[in-house]
Protein backbone atom coordinates (compact mmCIF):
# COMPACT_ATOMS: atom_id res chain seq x y z
CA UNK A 1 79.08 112.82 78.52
CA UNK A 2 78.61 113.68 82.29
CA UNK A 3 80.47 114.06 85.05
CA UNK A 4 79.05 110.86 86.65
CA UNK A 5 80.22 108.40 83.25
CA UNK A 6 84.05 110.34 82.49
CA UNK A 7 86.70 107.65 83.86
CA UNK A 8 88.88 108.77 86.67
CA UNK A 9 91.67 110.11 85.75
CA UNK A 10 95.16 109.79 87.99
CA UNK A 11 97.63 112.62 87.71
CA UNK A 12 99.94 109.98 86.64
CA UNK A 13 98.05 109.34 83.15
CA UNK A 14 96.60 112.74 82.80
CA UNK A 15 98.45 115.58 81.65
CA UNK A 16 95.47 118.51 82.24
CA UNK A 17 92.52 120.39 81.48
CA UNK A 18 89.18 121.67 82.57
CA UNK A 19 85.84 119.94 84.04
CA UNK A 20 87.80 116.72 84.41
CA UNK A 21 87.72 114.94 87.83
CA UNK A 22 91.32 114.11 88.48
CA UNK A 23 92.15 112.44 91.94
CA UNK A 24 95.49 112.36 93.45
CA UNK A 25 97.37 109.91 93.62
CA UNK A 26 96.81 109.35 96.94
CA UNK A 27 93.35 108.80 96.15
CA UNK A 28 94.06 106.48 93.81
CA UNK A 29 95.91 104.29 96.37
CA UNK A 30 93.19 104.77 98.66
CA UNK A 31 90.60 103.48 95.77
CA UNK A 32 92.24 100.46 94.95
CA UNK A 33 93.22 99.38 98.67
CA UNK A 34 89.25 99.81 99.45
CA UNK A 35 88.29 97.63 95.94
CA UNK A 36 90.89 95.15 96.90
CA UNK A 37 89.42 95.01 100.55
CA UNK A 38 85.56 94.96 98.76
CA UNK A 39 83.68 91.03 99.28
CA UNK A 40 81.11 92.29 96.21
CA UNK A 41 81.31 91.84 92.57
CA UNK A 42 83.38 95.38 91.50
CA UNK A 43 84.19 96.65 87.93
CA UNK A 44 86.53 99.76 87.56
CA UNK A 45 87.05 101.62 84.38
CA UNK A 46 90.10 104.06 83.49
CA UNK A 47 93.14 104.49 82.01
CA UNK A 48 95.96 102.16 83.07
CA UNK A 49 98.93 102.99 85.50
CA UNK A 50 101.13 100.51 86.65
CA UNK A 51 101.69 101.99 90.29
CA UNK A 52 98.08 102.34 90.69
CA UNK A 53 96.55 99.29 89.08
CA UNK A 54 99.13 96.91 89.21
CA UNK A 55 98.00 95.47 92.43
CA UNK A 56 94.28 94.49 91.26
CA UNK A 57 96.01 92.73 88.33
CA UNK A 58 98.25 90.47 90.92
CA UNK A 59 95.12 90.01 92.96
CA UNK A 60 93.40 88.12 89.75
CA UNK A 61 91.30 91.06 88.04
CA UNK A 62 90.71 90.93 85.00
CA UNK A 63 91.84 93.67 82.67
CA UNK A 64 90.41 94.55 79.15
CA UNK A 65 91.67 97.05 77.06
CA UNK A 66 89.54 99.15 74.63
CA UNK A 67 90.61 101.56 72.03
CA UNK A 68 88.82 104.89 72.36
CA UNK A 69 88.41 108.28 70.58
CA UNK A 70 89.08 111.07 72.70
CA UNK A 71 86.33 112.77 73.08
CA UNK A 72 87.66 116.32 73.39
CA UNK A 73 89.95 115.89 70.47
CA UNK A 74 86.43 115.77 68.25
CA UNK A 75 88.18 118.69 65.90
CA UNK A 76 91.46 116.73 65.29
CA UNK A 77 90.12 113.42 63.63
CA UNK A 78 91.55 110.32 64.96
CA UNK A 79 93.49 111.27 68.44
CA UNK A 80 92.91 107.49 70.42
CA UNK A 81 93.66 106.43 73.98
CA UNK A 82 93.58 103.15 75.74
CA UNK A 83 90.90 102.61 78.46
CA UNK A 84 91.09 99.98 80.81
CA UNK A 85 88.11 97.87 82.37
CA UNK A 86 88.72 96.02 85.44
CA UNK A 87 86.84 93.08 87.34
CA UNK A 88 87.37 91.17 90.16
CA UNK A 89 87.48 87.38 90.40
CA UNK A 90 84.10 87.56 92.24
CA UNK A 91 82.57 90.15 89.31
CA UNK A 92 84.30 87.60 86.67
CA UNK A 93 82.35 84.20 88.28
CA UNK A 94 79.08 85.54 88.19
CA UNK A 95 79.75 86.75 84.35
CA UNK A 96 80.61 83.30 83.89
CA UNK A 97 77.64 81.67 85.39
CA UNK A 98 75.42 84.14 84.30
CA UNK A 99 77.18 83.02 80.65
CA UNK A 100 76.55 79.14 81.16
CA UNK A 101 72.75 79.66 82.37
CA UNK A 102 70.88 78.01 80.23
CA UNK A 103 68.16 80.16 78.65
CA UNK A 104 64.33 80.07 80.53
CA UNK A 105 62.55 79.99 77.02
CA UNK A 106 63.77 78.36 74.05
CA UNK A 107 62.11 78.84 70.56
CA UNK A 108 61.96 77.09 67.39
CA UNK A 109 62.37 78.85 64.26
CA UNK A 110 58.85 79.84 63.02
CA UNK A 111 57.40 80.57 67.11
CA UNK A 112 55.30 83.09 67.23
């Protein structure tokens, strides 16, 4: 996995190691005020701290949990941790109308 597609990691949540790009907590902050702030459709992923994330979830974003391997544990068979996906309520309309659309082309079973 790259650099680019490894979830941010807050010191809070994260307890070491190398290659990893861990940002303060300060950054974190910083992060969510400027997604809260954000008019676009946003999606975060990462692993969940209250003091960090708590204020997208009382803003209305969504959170969805998923159950992970951890990658860097591949030699000791089934190490898990939580990761956390978040969207805002303008990211979560759009999935929903995109959802509802009604499809451009239907076919009936036997269409070539």
């Amino acid at each position: 996995m790259s650099a680019a597609h490894k979830p941010l990691r807050s010191p809070l949540t994260w307890h070491g190691g190398k290659g990893h790009l861990a940002m303060t907590t300060e950054d974190h902050h910083a992060l969510t005020a400027a997604l809260l702030a954000s008019p676009t459709m946003v999606a975060l992923s990462g692993y969940r701290h209250d003091a960090v994330h708590r204020p997208l979830e009382e803003a209305g974003w969504e959170r969805t949990d998923i159950d992970m391997p951890i990658s860097a544990a591949r030699h000791r068979e089934g190490l898990r941790r939580i990761e956390s996906i978040w969207r805002n309520p303008a990211a979560m309309e759009a999935w929903e109308r995109a959802r509802c659309q009604p499809a451009l082309f239907t076919f009936e079973e036997g269409d070539q």
